[in-house]
Protein backbone atom coordinates (compact mmCIF):
# COMPACT_ATOMS: atom_id res chain seq x y z
CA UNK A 1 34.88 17.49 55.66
CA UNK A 2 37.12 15.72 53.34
CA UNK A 3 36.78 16.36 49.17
CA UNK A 4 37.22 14.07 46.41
CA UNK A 5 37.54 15.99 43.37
CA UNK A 6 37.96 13.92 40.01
CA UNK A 7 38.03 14.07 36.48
CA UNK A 8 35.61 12.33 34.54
CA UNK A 9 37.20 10.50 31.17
CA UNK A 10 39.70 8.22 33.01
CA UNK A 11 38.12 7.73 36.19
CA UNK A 12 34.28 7.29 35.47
CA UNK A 13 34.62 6.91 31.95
CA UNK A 14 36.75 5.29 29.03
CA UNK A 15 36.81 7.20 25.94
CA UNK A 16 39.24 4.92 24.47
CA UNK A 17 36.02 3.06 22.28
CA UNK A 18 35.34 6.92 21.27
CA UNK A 19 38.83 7.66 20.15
CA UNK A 20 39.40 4.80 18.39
CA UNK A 21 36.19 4.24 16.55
CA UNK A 22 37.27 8.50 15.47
CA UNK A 23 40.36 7.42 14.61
CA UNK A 24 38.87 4.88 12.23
CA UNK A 25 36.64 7.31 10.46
CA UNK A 26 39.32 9.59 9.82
CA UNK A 27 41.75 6.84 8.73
CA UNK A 28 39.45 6.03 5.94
CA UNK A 29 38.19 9.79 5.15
CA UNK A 30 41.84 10.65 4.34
CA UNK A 31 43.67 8.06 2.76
CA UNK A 32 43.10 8.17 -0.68
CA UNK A 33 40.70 5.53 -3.15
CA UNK A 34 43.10 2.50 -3.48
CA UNK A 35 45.89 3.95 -1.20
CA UNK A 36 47.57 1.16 0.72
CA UNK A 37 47.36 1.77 4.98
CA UNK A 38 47.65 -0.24 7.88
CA UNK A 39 44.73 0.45 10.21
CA UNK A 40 46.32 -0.21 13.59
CA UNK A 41 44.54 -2.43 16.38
CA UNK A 42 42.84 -0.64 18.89
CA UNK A 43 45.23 -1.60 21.63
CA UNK A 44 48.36 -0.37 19.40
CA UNK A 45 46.41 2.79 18.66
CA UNK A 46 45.56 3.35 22.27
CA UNK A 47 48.89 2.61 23.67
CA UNK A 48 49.87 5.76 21.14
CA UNK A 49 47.85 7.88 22.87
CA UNK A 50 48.84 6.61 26.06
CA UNK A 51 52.57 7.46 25.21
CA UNK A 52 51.61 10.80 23.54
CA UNK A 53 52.50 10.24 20.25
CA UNK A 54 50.61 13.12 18.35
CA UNK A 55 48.03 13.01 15.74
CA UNK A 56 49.56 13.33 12.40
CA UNK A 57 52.15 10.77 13.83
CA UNK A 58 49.61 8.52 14.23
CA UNK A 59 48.26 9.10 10.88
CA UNK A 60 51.98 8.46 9.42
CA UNK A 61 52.50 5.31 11.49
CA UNK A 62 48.85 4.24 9.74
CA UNK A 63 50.62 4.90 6.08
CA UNK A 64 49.43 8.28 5.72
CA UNK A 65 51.82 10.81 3.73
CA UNK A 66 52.97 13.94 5.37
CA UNK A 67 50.22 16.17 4.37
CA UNK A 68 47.49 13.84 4.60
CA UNK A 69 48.79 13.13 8.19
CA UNK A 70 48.19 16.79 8.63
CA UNK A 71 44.62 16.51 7.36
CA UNK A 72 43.88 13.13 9.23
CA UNK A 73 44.88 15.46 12.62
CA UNK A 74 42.96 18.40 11.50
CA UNK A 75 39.68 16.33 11.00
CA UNK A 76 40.28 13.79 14.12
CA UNK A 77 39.97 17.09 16.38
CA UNK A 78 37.24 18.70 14.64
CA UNK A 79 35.03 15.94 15.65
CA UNK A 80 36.35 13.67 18.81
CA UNK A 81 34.02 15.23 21.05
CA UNK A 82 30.74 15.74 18.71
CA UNK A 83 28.16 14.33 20.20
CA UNK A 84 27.39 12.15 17.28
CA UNK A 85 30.51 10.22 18.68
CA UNK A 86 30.06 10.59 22.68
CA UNK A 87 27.74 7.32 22.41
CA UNK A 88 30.77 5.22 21.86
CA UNK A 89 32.20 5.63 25.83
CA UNK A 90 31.80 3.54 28.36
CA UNK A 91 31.88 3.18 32.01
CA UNK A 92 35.28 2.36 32.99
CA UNK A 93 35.02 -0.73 35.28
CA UNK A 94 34.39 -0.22 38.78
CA UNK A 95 33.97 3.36 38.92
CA UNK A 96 30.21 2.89 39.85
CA UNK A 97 31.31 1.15 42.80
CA UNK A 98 33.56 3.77 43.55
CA UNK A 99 31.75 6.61 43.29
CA UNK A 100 29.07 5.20 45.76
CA UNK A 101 31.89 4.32 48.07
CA UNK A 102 32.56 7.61 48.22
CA UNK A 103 29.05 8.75 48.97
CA UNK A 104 29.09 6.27 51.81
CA UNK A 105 31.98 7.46 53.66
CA UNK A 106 30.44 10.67 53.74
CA UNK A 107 33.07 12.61 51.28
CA UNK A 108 32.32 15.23 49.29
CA UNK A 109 32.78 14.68 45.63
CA UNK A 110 33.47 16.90 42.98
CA UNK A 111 33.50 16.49 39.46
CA UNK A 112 36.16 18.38 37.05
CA UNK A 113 36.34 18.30 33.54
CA UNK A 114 37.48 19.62 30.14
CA UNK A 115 34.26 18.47 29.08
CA UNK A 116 31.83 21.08 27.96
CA UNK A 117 28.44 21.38 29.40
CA UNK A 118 26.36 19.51 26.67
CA UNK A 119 28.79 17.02 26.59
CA UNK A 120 28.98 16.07 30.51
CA UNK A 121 25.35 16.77 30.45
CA UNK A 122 25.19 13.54 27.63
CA UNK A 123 27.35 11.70 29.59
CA UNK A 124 25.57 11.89 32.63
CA UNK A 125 22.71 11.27 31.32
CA UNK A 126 23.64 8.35 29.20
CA UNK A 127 25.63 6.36 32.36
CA UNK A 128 22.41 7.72 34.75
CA UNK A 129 25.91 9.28 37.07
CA UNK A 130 23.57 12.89 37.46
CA UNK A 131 22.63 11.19 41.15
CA UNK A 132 26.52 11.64 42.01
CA UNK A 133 27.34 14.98 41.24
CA UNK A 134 24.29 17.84 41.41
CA UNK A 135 24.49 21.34 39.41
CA UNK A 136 26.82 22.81 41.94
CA UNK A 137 29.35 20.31 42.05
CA UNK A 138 29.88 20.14 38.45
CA UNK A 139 32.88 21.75 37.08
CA UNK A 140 33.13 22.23 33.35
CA UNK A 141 33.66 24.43 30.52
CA UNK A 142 30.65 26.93 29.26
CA UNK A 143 29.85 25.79 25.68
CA UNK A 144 31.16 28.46 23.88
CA UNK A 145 34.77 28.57 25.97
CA UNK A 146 37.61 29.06 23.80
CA UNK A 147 40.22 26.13 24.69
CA UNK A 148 43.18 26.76 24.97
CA UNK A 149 45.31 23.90 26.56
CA UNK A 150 44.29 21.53 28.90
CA UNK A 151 47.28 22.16 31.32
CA UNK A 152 46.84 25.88 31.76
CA UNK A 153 42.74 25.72 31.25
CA UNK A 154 42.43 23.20 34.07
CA UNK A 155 44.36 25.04 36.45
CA UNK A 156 42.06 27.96 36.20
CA UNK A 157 38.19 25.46 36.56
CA UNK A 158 40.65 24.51 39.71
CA UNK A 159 40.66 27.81 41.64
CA UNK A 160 37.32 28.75 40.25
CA UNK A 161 36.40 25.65 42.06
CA UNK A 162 38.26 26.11 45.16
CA UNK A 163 36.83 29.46 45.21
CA UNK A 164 33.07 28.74 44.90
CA UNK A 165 33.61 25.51 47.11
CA UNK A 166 32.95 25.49 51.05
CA UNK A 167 35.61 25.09 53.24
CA UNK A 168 37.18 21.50 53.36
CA UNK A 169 39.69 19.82 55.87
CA UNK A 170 41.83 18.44 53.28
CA UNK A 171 40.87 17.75 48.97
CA UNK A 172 41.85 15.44 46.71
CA UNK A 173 42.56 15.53 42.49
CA UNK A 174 42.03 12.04 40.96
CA UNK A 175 42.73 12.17 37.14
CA UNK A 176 45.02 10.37 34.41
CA UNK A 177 46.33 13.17 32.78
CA UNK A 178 49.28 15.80 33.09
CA UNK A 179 46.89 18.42 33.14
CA UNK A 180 45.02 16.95 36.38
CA UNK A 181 47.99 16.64 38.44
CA UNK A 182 49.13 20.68 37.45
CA UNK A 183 45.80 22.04 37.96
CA UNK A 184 46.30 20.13 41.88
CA UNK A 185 49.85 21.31 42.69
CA UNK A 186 49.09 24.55 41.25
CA UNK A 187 46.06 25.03 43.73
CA UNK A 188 47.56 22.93 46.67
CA UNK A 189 45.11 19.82 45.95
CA UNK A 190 46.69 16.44 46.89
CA UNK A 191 47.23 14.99 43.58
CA UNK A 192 46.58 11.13 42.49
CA UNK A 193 47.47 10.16 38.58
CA UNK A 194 45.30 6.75 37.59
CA UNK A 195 46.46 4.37 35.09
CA UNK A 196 43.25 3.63 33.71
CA UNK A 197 43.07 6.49 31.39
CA UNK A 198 44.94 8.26 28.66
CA UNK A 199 48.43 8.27 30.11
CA UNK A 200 50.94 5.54 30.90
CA UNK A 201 52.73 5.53 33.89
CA UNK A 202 56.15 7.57 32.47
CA UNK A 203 54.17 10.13 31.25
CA UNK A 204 52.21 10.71 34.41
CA UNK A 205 55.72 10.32 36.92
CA UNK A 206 56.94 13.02 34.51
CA UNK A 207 54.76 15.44 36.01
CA UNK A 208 55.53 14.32 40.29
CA UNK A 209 51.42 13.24 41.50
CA UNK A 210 51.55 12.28 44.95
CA UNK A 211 50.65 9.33 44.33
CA UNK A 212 49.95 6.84 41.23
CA UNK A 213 47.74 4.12 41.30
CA UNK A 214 45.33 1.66 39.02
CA UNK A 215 41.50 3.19 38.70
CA UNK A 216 39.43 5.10 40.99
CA UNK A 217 38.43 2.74 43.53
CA UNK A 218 42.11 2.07 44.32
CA UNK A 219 42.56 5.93 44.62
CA UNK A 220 39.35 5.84 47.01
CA UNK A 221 40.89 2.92 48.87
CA UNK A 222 44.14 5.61 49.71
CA UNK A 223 42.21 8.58 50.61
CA UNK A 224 39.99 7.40 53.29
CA UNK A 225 43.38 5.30 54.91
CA UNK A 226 45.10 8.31 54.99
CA UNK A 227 42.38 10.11 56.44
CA UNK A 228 42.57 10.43 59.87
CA UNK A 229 38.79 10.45 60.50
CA UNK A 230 36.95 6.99 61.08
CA UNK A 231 35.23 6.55 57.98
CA UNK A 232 32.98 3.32 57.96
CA UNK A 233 32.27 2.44 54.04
């Protein structure tokens, strides 16, 4: 049996609508009655976050002063992932078609995210996605998990996964961030970086993935040529 694990914002869906629209809100929340600021386009904003730039850099690129930068970071992660906001993702394109490719070759398919349970529970149930991945093959955080970094938390769903999981012949990470090609390598998962999420393509060779490629269906596409089984899609 072959496994597809994946992350979820990235490969199934863009949060980049969410982020933005949050980074609007707290844009105009912070800068002061009358203050002067240059709202950036959502493509400049986005390739930010693609390059890492942090938060209160962001808000001082936008015209923000030092402190209010501070508070314009403070407030942006207080309430990016409030459900109030999750209504602004979307399905990033062609990872529908992916995801029933994979259910037609036959893999299994895993999902793995920082998301908690109420929010991949809104997510799945706003995109109608809950026929691809049942209760046991959803890997999140409990609701009341204290974070603490994505690159060492990840690591850690990754061998509880690998641990509850059957046996599989060989298993596969597909995710767009640093902290989905660690949790791989750390675990011994084959690890593929996408470009169609929150990371450009330096930041993700930065971390060594086995392989980097556009979306989802492309990283589909590898995994079932490299497979040495006959898979028929």
């Amino acid at each position: 049996m072959l496994r597809l694990i994946t992350d979820f914002d990235g490969p199934i869906v863009d949060v980049s609508p969410r982020y933005y629209r949050v980074y609007q809100f707290c844009l105009e929340k912070t800068r002061r009655q009358h203050q002067a600021v240059r709202q950036l386009s959502k493509d400049e904003f986005w390739q930010l976050k693609r390059e890492r730039v942090p938060e209160w850099e962001i808000g001082t690129i936008s015209g923000l002063d030092e402190a209010q930068a501070l508070e314009f970071a403070n407030l942006r992660r207080q309430i990016v992932h409030r459900l109030a906001y999750l209504h602004y993702d979307q399905l990033t394109p062609g990872a529908v078609e992916a995801l029933k490719k994979v259910e037609r070759a036959g893999l299994e398919l895993v999902v793995m995210t920082m998301r908690r349970v109420i929010e991949l529970d809104y997510a799945l149930n706003q995109f109608d996605l809950g026929r691809f991945f049942p209760e046991n093959r959803c890997y999140r955080l409990d609701n009341d998990y204290v974070k603490t970094r994505d690159i060492d938390d990840k690591p850690l769903l990754m061998q509880q996964a690998l641990q509850e999981l059957p046996p599989a012949e060989d298993t596969w990470m597909v995710g767009d961030t640093e902290a989905d090609i660690v949790a791989a390598k750390t675990n011994g998962v084959k690890a593929i970086a996408v470009l169609c999420g929150i990371r450009d393509r330096a930041q993700l060779e930065a971390y060594s993935p086995d392989w980097i490629v556009n979306d989802l269906s492309a990283a589909v596409d590898l995994i079932l040529c490299q497979s040495p089984q006959k898979i028929s899609v």
